[in-house]
Protein backbone atom coordinates (compact mmCIF):
# COMPACT_ATOMS: atom_id res chain seq x y z
CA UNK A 1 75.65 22.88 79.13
CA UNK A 2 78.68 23.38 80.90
CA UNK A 3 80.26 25.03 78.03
CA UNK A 4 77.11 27.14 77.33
CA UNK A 5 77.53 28.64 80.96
CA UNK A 6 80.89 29.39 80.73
CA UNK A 7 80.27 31.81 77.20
CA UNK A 8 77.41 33.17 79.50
CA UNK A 9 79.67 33.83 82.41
CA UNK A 10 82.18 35.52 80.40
CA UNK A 11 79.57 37.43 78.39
CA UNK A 12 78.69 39.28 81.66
CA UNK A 13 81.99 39.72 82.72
CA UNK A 14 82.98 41.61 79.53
CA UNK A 15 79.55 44.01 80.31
CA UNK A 16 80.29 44.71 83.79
CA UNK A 17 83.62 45.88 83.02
CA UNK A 18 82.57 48.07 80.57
CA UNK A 19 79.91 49.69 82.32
CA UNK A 20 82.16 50.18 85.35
CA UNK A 21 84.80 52.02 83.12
CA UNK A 22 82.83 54.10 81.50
CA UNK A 23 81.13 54.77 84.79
CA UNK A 24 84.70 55.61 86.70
CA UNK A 25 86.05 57.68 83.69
CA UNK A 26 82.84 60.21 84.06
CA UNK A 27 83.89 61.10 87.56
CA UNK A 28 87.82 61.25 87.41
CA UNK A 29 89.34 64.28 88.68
CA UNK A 30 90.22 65.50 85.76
CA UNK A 31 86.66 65.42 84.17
CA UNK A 32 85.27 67.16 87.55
CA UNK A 33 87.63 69.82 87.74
CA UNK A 34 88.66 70.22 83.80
CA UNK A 35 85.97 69.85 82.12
CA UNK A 36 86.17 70.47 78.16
CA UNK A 37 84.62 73.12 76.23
CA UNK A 38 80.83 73.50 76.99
CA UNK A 39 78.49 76.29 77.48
CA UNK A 40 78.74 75.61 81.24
CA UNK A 41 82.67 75.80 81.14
CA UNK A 42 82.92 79.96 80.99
CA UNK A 43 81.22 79.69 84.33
CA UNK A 44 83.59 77.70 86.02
CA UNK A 45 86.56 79.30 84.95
CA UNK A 46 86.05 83.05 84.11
CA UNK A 47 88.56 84.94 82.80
CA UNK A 48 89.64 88.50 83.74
CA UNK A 49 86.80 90.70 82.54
CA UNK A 50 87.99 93.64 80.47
CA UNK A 51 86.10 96.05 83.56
CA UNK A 52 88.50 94.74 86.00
CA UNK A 53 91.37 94.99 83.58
CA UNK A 54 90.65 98.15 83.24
CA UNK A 55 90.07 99.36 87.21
CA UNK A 56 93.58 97.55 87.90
CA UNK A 57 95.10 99.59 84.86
CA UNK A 58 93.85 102.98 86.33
CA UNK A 59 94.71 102.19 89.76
CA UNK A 60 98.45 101.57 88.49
CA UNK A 61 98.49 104.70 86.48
CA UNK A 62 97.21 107.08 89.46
CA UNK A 63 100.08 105.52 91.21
CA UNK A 64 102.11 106.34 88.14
CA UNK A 65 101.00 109.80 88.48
CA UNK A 66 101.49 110.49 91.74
CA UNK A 67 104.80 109.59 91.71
CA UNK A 68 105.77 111.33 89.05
CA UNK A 69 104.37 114.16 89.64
CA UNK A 70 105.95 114.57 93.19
CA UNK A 71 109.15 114.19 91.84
CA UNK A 72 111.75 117.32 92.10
CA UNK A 73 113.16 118.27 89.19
CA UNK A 74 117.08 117.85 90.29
CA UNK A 75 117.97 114.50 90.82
CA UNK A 76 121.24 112.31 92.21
CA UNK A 77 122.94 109.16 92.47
CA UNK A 78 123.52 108.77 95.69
CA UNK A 79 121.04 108.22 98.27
CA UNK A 80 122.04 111.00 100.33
CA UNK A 81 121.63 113.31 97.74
CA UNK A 82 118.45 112.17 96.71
CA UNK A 83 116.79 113.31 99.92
CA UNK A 84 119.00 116.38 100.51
CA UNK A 85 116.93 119.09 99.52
CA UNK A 86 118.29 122.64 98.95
CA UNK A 87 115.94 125.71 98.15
CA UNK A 88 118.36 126.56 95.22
CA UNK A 89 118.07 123.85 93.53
CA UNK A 90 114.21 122.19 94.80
CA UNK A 91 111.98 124.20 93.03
CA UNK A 92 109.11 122.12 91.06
CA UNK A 93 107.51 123.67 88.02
CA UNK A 94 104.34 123.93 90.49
CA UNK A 95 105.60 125.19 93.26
CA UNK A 96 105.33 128.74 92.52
CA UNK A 97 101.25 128.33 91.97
CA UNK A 98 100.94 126.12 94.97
CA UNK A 99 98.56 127.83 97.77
CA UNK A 100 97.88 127.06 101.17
CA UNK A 101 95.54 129.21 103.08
CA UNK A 102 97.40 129.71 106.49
CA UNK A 103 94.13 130.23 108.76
CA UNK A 104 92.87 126.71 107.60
CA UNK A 105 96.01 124.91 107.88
CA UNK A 106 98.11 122.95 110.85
CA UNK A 107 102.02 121.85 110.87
CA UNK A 108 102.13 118.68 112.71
CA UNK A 109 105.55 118.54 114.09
CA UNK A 110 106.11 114.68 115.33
CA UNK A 111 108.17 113.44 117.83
CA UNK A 112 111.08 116.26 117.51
CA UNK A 113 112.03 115.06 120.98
CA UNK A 114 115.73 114.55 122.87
CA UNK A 115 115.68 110.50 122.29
CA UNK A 116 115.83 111.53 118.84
CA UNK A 117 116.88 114.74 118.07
CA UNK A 118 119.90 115.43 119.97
CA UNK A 119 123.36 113.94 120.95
CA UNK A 120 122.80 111.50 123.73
CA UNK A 121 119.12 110.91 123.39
CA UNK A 122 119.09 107.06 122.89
CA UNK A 123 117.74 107.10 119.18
CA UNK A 124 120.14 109.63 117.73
CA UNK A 125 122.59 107.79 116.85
CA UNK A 126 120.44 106.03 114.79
CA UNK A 127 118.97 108.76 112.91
CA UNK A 128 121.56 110.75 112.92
CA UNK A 129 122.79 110.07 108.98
CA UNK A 130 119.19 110.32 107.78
CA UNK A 131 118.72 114.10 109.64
CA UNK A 132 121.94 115.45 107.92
CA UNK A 133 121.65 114.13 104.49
CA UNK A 134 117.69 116.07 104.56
CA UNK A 135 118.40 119.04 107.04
CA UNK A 136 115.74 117.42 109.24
CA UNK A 137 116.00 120.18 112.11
CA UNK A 138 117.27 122.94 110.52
CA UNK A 139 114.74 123.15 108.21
CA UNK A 140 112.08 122.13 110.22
CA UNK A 141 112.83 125.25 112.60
CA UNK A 142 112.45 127.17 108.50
CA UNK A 143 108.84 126.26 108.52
CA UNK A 144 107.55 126.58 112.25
CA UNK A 145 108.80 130.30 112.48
CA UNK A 146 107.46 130.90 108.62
CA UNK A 147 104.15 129.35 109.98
CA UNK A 148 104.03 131.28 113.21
CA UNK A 149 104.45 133.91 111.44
CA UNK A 150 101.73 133.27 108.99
CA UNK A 151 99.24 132.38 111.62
CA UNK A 152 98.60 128.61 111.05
CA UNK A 153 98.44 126.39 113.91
CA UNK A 154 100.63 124.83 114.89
CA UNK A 155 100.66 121.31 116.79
CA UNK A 156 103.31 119.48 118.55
CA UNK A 157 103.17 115.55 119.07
CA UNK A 158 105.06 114.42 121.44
CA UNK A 159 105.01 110.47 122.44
CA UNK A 160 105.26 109.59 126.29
CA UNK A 161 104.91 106.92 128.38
CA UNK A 162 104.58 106.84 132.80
CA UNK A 163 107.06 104.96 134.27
CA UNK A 164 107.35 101.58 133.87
CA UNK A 165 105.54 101.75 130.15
CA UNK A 166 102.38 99.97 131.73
CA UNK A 167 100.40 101.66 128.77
CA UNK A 168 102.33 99.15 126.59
CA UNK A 169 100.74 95.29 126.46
CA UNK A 170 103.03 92.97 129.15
CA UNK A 171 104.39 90.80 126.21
CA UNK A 172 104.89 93.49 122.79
CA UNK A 173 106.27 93.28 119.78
CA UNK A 174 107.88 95.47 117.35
CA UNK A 175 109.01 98.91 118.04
CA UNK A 176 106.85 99.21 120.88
CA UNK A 177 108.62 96.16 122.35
CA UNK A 178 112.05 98.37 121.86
CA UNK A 179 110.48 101.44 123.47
CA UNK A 180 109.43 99.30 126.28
CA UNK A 181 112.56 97.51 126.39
CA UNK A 182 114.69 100.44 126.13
CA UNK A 183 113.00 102.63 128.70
CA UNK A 184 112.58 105.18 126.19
CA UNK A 185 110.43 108.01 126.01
CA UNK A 186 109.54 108.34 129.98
CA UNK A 187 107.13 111.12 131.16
CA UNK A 188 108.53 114.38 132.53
CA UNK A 189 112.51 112.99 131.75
CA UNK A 190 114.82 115.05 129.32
CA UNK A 191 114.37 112.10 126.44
CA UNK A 192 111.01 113.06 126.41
CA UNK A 193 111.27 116.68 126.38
CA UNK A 194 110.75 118.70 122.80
CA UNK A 195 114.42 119.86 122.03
CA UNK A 196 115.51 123.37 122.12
CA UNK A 197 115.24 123.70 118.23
CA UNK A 198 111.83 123.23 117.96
CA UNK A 199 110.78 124.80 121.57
CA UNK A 200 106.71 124.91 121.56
CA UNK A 201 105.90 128.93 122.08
CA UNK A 202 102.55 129.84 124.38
CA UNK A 203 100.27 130.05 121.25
CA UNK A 204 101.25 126.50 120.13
CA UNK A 205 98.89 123.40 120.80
CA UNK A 206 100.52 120.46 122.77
CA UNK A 207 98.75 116.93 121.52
CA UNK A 208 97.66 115.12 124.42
CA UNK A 209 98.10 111.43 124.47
CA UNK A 210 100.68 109.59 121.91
CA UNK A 211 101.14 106.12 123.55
CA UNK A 212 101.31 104.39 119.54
CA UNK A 213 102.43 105.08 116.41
CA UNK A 214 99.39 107.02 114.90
CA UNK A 215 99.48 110.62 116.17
CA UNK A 216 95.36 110.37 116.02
CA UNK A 217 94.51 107.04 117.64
CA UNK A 218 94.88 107.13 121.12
CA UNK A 219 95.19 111.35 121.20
CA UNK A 220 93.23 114.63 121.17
CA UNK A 221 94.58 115.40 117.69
CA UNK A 222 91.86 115.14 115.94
CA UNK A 223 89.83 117.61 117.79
CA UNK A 224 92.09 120.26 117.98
CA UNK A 225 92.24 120.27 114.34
CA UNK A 226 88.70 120.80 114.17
CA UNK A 227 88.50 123.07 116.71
CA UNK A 228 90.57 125.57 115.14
CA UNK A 229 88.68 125.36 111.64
CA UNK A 230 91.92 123.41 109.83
CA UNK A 231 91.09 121.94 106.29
CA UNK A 232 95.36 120.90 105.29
CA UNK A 233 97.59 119.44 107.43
CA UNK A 234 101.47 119.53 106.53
CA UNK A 235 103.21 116.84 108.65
CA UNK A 236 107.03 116.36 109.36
CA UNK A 237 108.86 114.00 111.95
CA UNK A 238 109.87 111.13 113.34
CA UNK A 239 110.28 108.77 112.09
CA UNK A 240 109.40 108.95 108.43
CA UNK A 241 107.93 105.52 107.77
CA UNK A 242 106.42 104.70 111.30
CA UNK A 243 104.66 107.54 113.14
CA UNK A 244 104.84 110.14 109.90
CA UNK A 245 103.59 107.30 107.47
CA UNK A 246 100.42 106.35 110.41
CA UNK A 247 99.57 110.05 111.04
CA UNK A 248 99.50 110.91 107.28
CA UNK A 249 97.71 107.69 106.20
CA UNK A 250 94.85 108.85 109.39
CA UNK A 251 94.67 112.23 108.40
CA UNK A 252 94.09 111.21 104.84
CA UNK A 253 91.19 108.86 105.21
CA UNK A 254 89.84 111.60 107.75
CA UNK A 255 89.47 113.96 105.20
CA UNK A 256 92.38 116.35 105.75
CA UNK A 257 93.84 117.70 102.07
CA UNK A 258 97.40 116.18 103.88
CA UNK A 259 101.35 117.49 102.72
CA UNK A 260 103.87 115.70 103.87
CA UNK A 261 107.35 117.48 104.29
CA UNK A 262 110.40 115.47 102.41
CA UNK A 263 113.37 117.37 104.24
CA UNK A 264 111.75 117.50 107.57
CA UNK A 265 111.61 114.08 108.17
CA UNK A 266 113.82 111.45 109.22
CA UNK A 267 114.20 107.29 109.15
CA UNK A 268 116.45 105.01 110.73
CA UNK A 269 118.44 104.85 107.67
CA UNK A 270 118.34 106.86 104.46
CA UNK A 271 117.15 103.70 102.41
CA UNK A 272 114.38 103.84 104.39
CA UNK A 273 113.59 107.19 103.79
CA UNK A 274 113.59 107.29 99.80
CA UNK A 275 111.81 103.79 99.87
CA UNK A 276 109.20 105.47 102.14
CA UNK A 277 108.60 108.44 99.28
CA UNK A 278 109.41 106.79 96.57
CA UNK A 279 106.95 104.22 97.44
CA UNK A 280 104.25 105.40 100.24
CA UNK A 281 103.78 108.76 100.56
CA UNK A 282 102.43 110.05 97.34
CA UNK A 283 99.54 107.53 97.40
CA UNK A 284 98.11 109.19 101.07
CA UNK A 285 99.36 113.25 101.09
CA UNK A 286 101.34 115.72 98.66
CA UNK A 287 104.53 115.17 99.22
CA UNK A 288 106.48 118.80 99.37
CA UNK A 289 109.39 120.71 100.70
CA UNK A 290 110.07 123.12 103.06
CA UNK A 291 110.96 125.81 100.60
CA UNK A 292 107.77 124.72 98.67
CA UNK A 293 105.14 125.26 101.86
CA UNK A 294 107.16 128.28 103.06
CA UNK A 295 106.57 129.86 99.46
CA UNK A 296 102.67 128.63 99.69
CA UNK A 297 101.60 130.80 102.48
CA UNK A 298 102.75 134.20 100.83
CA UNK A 299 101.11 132.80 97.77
CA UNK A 300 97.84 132.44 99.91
CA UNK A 301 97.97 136.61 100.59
């Protein structure tokens, strides 16, 4: 009897085992989470579909494009020379058929103020490389007579702050923490002040407003543009890939057919500035010169 029970004992032992590891194995990890190939398994882990393949390919091409096609036909080494654009030598194969009607259009000067623009303003020094290697003022002052001239609008944005910079948060960061910081930019003081080069004239529009980095969010811009019937806007500034890059990036998604000027702009460093075209600005405007948009409005006639 005794030994009877013990083959009995041992019998059951040997089933519960097996049931418990076959019982264990079905819910391991790897049989949850990996399963193997089944008519369920496309379901958990679907690959790429050819449609999205296809969407990312075309998205990378238009970026393709757009780069390529804003590229100037002379081209440099050095960085300096890359954004140092001459009207001898800067004309694109398009630029002779490019039109912009000058009652429907608006140059959007940005920032051309004393902290930047001009010896002792507390930002010059730090621009001062990028504006010499593009010719950020002189030709700047090219297309704001041309387009006076032509009768666009024209638009100056000025940032400002009262004293004390209580329009900026207590505790900021990034630039706005340097403006704040610095002091820079104060209401009715000569840092502030539009420089002598690009001097607004009666029939220019002042933008009311600029406290951040978007020359539409906290300002009138918007509605002056409308106001005066203006379909393109043709942006140049300060700097190149802060306030330029948020204004352009607005004016885009508002609708504006937007050209952004590549030697009237200027960064705090002229890495910054061909990384900024190179990279950014073809996806959100047409990136032109000054010689290109000059030619555009006797094309227009």
């Amino acid at each position: 009897l005794s030994s009877t029970m013990t083959i009995l004992c041992t019998i059951i032992s040997v089933a519960i085992f097996i049931t418990t590891s076959s019982i264990s194995s079905a819910f391991t990890p790897s049989a949850l989470y990996f399963p193997s190939s089944s008519s369920s398994s496309s379901s958990i882990r679907r690959p790429i579909s050819s449609s999205s393949a296809a969407v990312t390919a075309t998205f990378s091409n238009t970026v393709s494009t757009f780069s390529t096609s804003t590229s100037t036909t002379s081209s440099t080494t050095s960085s300096s020379s890359h954004i140092a654009m001459s009207s001898s030598d800067e004309t694109t194969s398009s630029s002779s058929s490019l039109k912009i009607n000058p009652s429907e259009t608006a140059c959007v000067f940005i920032e051309y103020q004393n902290e930047f623009t001009t010896q002792g303003g507390a930002l010059y020094d730090a621009v001062k490389d990028c504006m010499e290697a593009t010719g950020t003022l002189e030709n700047s002052r090219k297309v704001l007579d041309a387009a006076r001239a032509a009768g666009c609008t024209i638009i100056h944005v000025p940032i400002a702050f009262d004293k004390g910079h209580n329009e900026i948060a207590k505790k900021p960061y990034g630039i706005l923490a340097g403006i704040k910081e610095g002091e820079l930019f104060k209401a009715g003081e000569w840092g502030s002040e539009i420089c002598d080069t690009m001097k607004p004239a009666e029939s220019d529009l002042i933008c009311k407003g600029k406290n951040g980095l978007c020359g539409f969010s906290s300002t009138n811009l918007d509605f002056l543009l409308r106001q005066n019937g203006v379909k393109n806007v043709v942006l140049g500034g300060f700097l190149t890939n802060c306030c330029v890059e948020s204004t352009m990036r607005s004016a885009y998604e508002l609708g504006y057919q937007v050209y952004t000027l590549k030697d009237c702009c200027a960064a705090m460093s002229v890495a910054a500035q061909d990384a900024t075209f190179e990279h950014n600005f073809g996806m959100f405007s047409v990136p032109i010169t000054s010689t290109e948009v000059i030619g555009s409005f006797g094309n227009s006639a």
